[in-house]
C-alpha atoms as a PDB file:
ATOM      1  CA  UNK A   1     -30.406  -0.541 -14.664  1.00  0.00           C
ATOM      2  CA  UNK A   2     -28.560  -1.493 -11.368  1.00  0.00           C
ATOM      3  CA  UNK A   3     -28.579  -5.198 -10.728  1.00  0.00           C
ATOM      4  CA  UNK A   4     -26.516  -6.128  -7.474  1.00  0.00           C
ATOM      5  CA  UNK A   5     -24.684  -9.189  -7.644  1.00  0.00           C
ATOM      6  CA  UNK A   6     -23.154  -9.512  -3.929  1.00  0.00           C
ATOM      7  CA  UNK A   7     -20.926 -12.694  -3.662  1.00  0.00           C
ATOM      8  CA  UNK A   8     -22.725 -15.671  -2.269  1.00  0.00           C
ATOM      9  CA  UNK A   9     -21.404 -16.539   1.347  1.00  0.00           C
ATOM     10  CA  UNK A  10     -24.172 -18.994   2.336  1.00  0.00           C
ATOM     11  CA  UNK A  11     -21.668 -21.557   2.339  1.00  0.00           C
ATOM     12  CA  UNK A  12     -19.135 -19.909   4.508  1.00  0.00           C
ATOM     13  CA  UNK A  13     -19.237 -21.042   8.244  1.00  0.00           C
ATOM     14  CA  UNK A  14     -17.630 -18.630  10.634  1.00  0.00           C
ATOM     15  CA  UNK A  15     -15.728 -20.240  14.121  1.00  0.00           C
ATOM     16  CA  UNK A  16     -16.920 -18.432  17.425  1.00  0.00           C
ATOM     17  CA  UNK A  17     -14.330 -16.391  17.597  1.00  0.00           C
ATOM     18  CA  UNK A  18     -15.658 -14.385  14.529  1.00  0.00           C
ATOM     19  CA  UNK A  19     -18.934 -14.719  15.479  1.00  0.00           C
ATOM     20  CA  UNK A  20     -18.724 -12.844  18.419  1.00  0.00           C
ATOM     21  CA  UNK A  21     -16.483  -9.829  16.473  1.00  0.00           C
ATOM     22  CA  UNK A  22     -19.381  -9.426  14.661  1.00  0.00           C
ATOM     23  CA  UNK A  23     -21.319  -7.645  17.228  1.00  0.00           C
ATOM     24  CA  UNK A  24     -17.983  -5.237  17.941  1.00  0.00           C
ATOM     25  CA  UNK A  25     -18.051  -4.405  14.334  1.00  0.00           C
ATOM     26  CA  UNK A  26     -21.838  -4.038  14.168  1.00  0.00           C
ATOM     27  CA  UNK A  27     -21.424  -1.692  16.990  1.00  0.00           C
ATOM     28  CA  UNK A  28     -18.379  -0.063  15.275  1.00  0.00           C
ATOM     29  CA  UNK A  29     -20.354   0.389  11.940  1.00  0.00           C
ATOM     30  CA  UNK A  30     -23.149   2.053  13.588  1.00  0.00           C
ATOM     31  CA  UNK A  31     -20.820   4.537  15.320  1.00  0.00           C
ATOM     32  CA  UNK A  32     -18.583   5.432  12.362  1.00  0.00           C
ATOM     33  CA  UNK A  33     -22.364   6.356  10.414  1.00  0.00           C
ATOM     34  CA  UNK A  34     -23.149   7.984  13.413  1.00  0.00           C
ATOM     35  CA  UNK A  35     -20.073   9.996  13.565  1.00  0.00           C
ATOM     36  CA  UNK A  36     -20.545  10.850   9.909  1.00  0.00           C
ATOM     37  CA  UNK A  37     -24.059  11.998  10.153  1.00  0.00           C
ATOM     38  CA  UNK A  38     -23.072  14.328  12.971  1.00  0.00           C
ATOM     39  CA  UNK A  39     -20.327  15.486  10.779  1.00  0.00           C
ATOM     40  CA  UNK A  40     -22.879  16.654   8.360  1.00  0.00           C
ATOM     41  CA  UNK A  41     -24.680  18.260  11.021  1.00  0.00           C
ATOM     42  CA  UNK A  42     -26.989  15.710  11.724  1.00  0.00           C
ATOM     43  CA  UNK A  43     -28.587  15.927  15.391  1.00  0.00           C
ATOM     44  CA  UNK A  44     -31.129  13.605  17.372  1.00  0.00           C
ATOM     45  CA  UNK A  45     -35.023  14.049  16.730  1.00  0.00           C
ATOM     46  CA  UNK A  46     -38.151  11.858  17.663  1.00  0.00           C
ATOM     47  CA  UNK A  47     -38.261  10.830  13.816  1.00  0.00           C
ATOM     48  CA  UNK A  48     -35.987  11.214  10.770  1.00  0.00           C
ATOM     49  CA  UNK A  49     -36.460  14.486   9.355  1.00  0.00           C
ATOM     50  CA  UNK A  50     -33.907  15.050   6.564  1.00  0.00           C
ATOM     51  CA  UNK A  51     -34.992  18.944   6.020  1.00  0.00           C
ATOM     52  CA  UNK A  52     -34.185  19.402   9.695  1.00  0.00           C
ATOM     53  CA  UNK A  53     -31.175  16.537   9.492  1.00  0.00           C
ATOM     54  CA  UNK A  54     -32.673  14.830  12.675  1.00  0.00           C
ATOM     55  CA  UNK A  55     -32.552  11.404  13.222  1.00  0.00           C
ATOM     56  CA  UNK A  56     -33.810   9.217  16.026  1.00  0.00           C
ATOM     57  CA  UNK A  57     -31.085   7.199  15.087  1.00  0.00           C
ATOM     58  CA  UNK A  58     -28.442   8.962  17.027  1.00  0.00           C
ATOM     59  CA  UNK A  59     -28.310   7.312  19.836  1.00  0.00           C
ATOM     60  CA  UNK A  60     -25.602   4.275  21.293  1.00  0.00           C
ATOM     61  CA  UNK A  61     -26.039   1.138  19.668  1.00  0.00           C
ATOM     62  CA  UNK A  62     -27.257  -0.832  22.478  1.00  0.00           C
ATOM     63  CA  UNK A  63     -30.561   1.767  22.253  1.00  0.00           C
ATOM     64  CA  UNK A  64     -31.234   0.482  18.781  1.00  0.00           C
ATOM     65  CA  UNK A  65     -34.124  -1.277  18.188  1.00  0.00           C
ATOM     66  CA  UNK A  66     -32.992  -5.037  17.629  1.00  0.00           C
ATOM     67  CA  UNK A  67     -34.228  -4.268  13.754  1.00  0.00           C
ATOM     68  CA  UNK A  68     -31.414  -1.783  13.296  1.00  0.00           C
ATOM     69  CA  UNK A  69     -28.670  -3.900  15.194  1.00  0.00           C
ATOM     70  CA  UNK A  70     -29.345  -6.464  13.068  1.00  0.00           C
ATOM     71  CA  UNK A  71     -29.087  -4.022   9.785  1.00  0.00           C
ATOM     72  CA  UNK A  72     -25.405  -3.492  10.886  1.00  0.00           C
ATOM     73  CA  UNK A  73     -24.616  -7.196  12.584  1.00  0.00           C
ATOM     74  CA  UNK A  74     -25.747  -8.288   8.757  1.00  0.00           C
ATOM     75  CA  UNK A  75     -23.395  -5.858   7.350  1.00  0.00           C
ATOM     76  CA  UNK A  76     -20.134  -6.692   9.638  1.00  0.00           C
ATOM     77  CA  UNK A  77     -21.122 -10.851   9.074  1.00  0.00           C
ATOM     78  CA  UNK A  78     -21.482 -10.248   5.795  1.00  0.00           C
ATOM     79  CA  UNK A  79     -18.170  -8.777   5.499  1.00  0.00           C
ATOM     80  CA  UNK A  80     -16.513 -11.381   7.625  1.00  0.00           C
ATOM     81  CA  UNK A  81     -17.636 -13.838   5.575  1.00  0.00           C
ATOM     82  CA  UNK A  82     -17.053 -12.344   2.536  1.00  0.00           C
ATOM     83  CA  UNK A  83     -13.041 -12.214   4.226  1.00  0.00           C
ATOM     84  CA  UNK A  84     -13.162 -15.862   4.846  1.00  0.00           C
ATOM     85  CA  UNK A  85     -14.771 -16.519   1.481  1.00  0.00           C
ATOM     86  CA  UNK A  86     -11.820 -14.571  -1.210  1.00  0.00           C
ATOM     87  CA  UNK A  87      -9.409 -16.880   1.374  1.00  0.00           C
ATOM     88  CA  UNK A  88      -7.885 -14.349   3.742  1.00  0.00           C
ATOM     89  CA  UNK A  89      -7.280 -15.305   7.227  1.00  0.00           C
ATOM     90  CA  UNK A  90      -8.223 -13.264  10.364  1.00  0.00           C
ATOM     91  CA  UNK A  91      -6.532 -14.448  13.668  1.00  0.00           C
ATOM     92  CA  UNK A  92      -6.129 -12.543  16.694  1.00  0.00           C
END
């Protein structure tokens, strides 16, 4: 059985700078998926339907709801923290 063991980054703090890159790479993240969906001839529809491959997901990121922003601003804070965490530096 699968047991997922992420690496704890509650104790990582993250300077404004990074703060605000996380909302370019939540917006990144989003478009990369939807990129890949359309790839795999995915196209726009009122509700997911994955025996049509529609998705009302396809839209620009600032049409998200705020629930699925913050699915990807978790994912590209996560990942900035988890940077910060194993000790690499990100500077601009």
């Amino acid at each position: 059985m699968y047991n997922p063991k992420p690496i704890d980054t509650s104790d990582v703090k993250l300077s404004d700078d990074l703060l605000e890159l996380t909302e370019k790479i939540a917006e990144n993240v989003h478009d990369v998926w939807a990129r890949g969906r359309m790839n795999e001839g995915w196209t726009y529809g009122p509700k997911k339907d994955i025996d049509k491959k529609e998705t009302n997901q396809l839209v620009p990121y600032s049409m998200l709801s705020e629930s699925e922003k913050d699915y990807d601003r978790n994912t590209a804070l996560e990942t900035l923290k988890l940077i910060v965490k194993l000790g690499y530096k990100i500077t601009k």
